[in-house]
PDB file of N, CA and C in Angstrom:
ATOM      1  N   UNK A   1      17.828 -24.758  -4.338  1.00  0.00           N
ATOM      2  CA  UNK A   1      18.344 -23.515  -4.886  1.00  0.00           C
ATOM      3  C   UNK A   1      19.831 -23.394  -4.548  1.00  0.00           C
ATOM      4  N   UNK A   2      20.757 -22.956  -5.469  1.00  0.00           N
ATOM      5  CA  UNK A   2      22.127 -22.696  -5.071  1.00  0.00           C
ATOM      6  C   UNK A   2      22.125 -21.130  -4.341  1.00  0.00           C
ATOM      7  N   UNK A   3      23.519 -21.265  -3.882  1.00  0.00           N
ATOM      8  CA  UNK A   3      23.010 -19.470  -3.036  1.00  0.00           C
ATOM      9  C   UNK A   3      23.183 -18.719  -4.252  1.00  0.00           C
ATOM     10  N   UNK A   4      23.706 -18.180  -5.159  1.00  0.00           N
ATOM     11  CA  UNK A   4      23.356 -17.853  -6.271  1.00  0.00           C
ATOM     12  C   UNK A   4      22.306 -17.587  -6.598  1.00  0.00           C
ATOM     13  N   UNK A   5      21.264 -18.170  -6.401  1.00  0.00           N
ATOM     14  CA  UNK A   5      19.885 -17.952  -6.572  1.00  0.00           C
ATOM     15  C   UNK A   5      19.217 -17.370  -4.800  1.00  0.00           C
ATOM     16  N   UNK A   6      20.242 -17.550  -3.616  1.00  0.00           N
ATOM     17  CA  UNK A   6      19.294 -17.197  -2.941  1.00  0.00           C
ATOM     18  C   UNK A   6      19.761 -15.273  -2.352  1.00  0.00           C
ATOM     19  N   UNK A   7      20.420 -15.390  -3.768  1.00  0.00           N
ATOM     20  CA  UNK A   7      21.229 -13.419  -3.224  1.00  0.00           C
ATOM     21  C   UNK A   7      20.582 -12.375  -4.526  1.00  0.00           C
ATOM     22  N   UNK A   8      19.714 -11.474  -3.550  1.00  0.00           N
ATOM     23  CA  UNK A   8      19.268 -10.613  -4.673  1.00  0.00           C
ATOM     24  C   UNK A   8      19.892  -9.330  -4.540  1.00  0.00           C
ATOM     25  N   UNK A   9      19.795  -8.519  -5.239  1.00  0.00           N
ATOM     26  CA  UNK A   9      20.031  -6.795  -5.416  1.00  0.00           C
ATOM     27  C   UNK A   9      20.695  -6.303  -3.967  1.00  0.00           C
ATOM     28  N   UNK A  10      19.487  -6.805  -3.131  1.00  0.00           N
ATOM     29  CA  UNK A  10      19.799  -5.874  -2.091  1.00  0.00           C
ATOM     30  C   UNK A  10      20.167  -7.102  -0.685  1.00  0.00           C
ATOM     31  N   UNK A  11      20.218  -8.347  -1.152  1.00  0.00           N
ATOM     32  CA  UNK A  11      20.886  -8.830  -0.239  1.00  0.00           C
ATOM     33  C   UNK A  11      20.175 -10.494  -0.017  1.00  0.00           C
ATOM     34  N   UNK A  12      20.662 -11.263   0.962  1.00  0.00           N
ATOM     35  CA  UNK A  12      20.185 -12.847   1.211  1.00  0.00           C
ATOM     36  C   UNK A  12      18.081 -13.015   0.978  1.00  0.00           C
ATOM     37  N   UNK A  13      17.777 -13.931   0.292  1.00  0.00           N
ATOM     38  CA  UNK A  13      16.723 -13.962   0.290  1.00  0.00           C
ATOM     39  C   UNK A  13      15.890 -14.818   1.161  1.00  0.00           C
ATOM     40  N   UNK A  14      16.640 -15.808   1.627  1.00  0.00           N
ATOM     41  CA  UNK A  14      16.360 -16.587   2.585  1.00  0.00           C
ATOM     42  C   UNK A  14      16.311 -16.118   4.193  1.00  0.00           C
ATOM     43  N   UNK A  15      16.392 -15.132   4.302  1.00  0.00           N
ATOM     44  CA  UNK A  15      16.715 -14.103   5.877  1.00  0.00           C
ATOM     45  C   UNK A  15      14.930 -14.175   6.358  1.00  0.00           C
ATOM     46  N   UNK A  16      14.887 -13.772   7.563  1.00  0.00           N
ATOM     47  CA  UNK A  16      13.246 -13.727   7.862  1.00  0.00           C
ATOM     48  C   UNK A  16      12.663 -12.755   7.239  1.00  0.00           C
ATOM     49  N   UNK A  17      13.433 -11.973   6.544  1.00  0.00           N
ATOM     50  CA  UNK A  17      12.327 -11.203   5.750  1.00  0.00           C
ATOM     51  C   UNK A  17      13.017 -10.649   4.353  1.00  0.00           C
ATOM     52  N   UNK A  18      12.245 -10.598   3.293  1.00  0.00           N
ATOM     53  CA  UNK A  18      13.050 -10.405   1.922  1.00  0.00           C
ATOM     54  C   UNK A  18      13.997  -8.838   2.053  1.00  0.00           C
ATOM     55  N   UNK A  19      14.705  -8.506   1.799  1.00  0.00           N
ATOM     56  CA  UNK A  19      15.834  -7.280   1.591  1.00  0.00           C
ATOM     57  C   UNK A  19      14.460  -5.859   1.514  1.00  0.00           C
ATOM     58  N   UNK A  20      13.587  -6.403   0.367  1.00  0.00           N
ATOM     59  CA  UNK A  20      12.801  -4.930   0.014  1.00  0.00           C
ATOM     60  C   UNK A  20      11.996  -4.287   0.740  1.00  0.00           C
ATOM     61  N   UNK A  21      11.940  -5.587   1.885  1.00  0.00           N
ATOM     62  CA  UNK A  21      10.762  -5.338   2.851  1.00  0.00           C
ATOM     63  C   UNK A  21      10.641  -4.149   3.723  1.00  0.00           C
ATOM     64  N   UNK A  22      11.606  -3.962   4.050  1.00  0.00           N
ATOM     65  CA  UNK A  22      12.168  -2.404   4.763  1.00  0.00           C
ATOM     66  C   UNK A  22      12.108  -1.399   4.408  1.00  0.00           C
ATOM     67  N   UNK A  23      12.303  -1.340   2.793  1.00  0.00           N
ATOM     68  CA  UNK A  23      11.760  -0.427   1.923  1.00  0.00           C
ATOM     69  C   UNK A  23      10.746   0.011   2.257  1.00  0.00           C
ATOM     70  N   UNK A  24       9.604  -0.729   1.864  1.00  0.00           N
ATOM     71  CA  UNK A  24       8.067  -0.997   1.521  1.00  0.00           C
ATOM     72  C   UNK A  24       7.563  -0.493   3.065  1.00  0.00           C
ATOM     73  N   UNK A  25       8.357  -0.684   4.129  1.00  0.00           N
ATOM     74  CA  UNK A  25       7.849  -0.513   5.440  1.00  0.00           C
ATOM     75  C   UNK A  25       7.890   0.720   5.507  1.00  0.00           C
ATOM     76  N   UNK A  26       8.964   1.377   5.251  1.00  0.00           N
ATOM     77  CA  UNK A  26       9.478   3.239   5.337  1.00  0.00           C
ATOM     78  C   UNK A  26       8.488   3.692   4.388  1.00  0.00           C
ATOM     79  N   UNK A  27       8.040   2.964   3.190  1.00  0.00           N
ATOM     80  CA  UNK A  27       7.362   3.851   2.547  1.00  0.00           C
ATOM     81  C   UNK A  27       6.076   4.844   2.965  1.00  0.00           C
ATOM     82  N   UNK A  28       5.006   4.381   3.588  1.00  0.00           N
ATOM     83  CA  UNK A  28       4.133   4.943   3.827  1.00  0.00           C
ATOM     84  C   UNK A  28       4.429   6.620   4.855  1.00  0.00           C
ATOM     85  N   UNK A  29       5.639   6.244   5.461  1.00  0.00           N
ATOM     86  CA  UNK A  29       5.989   7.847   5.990  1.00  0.00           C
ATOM     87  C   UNK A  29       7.091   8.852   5.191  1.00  0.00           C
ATOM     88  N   UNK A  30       7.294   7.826   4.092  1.00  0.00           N
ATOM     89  CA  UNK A  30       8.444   9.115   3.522  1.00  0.00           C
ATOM     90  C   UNK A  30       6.917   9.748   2.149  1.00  0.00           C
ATOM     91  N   UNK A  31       6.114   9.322   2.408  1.00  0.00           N
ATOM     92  CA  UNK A  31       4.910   9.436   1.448  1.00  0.00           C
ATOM     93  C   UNK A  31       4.052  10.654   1.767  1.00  0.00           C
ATOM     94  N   UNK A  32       4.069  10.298   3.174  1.00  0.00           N
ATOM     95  CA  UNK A  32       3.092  11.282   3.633  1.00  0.00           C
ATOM     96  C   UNK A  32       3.261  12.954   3.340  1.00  0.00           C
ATOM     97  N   UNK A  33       1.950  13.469   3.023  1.00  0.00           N
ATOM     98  CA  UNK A  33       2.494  14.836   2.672  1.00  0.00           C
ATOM     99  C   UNK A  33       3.202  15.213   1.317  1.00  0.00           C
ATOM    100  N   UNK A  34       3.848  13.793   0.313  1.00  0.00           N
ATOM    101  CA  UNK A  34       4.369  14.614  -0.626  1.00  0.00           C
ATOM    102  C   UNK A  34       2.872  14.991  -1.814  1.00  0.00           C
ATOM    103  N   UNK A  35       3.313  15.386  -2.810  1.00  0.00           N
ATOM    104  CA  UNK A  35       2.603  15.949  -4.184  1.00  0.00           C
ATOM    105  C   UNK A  35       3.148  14.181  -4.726  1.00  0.00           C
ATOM    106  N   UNK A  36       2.259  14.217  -5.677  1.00  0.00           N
ATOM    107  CA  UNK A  36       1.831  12.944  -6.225  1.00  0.00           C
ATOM    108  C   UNK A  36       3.073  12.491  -7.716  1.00  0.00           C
ATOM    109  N   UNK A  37       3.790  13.819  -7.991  1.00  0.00           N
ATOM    110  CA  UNK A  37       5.068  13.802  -8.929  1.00  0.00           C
ATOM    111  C   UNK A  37       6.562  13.320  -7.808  1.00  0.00           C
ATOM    112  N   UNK A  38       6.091  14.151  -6.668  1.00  0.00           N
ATOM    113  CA  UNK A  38       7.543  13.666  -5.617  1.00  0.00           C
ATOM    114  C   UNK A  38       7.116  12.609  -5.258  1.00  0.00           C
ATOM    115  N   UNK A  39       5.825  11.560  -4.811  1.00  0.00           N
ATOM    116  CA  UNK A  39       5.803  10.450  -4.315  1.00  0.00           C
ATOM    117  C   UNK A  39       6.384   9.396  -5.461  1.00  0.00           C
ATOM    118  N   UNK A  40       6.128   9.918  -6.993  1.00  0.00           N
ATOM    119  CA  UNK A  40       6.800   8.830  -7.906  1.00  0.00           C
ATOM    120  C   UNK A  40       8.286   8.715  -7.645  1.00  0.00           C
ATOM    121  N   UNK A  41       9.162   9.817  -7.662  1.00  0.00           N
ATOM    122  CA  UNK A  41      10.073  10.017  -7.385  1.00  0.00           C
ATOM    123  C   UNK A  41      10.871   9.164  -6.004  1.00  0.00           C
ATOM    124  N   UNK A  42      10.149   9.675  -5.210  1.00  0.00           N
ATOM    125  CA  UNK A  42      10.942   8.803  -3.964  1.00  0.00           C
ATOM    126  C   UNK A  42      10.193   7.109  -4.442  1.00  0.00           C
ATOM    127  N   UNK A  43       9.349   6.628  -4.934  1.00  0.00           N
ATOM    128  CA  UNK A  43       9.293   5.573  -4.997  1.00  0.00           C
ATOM    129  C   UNK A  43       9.760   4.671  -5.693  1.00  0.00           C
ATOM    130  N   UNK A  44      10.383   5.435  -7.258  1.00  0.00           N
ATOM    131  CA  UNK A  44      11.497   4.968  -8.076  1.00  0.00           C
ATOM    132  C   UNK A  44      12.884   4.768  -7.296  1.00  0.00           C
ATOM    133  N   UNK A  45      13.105   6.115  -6.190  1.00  0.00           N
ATOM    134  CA  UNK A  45      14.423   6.167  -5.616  1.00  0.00           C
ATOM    135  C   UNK A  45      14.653   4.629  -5.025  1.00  0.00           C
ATOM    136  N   UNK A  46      13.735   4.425  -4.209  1.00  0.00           N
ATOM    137  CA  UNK A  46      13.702   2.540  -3.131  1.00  0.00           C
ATOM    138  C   UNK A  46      14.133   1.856  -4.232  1.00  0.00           C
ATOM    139  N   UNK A  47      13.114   1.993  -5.862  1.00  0.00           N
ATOM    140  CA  UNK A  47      13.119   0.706  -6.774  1.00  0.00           C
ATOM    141  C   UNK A  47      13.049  -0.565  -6.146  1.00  0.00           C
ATOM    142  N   UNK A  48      11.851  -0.679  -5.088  1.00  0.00           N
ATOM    143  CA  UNK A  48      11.803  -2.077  -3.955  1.00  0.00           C
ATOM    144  C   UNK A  48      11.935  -3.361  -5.174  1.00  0.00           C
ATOM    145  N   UNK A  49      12.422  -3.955  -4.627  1.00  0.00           N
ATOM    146  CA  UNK A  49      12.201  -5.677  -5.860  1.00  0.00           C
ATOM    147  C   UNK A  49      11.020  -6.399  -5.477  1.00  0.00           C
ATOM    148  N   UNK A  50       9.612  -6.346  -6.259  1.00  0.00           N
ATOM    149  CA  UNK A  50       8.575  -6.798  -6.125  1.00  0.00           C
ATOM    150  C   UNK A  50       8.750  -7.750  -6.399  1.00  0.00           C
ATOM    151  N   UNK A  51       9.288  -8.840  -7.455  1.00  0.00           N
ATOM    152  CA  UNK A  51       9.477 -10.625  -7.069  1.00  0.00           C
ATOM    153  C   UNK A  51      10.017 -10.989  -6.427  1.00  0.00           C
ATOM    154  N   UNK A  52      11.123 -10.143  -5.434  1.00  0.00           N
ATOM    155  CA  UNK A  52      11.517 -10.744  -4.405  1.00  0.00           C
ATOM    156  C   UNK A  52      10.645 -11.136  -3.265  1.00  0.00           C
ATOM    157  N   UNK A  53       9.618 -10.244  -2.884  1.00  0.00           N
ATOM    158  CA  UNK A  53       8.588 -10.539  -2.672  1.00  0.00           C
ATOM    159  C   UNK A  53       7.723 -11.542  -2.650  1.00  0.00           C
ATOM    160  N   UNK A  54       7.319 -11.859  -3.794  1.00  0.00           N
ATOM    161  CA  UNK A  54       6.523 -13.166  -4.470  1.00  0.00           C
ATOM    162  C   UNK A  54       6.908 -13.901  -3.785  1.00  0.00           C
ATOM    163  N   UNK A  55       8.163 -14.091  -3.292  1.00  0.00           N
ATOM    164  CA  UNK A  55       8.920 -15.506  -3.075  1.00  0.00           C
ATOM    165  C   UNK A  55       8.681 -16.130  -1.132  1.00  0.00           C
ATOM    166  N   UNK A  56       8.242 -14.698  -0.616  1.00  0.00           N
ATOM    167  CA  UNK A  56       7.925 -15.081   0.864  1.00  0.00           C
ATOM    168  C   UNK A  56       6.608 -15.061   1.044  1.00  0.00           C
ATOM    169  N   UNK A  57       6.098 -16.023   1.821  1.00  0.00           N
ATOM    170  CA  UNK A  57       4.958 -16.679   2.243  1.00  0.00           C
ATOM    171  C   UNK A  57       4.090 -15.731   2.961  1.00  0.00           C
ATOM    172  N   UNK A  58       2.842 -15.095   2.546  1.00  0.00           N
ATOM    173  CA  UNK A  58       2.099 -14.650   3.430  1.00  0.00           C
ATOM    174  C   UNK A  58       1.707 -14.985   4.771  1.00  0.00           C
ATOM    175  N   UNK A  59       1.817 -14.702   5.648  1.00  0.00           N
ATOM    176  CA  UNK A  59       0.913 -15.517   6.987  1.00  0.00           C
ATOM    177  C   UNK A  59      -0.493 -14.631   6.832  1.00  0.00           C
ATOM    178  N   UNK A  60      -1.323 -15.141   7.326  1.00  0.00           N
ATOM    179  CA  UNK A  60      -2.241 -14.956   7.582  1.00  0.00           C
ATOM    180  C   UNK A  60      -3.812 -15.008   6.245  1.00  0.00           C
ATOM    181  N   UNK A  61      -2.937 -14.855   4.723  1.00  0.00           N
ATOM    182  CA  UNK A  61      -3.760 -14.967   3.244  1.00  0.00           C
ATOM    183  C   UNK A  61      -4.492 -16.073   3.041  1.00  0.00           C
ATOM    184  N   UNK A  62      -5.362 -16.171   2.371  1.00  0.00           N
ATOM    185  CA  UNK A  62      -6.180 -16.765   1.766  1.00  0.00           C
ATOM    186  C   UNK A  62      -5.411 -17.680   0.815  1.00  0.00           C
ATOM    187  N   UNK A  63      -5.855 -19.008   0.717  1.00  0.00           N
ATOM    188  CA  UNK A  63      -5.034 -19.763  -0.456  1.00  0.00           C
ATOM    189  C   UNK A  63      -6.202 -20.646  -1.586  1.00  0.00           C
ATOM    190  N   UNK A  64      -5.694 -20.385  -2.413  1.00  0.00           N
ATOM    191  CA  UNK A  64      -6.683 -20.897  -3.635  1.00  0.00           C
ATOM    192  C   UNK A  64      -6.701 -22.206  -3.716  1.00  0.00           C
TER     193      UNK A  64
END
C-alpha cells in the first residue's frame, strides 16, 4: 500500500488502532439516556468510518 492509501478522514490507518475507533468507544456513553431521534443525531455527528474498520483484524473472532 502507498501511504496514500494508508491515511483516512480522520487520520493514519496503520496506527494500533483505526482513527474511528475512539469514536465507536465514546459512543455507548454519549448514548445513554438520549431519545432515539437525538441518538441518530449524535451518531451522524461521529460519522465513524465503518471500512476503516473492515481493515483491522479482530482478535479473538471466529474465521471462516
Amino acid at each position: 500500500m502507498t501511504p496514500d492509501e494508508l491515511t483516512g478522514p480522520r487520520g493514519r490507518l496503520d496506527g494500533p488502532q483505526p482513527p474511528s475507533q475512539a469514536l465507536l468507544d465514546i459512543l455507548p456513553e454519549l448514548l445513554t439516556g438520549t431519545e432515539f431521534a437525538c441518538a441518530r443525531i449524535i451518531v451522524a455527528s461521529l460519522d465513524p468510518d465503518i471500512e476503516e474498520l473492515a481493515l483491522t483484524p479482530v482478535t479473538g473472532a471466529a474465521h471462516a
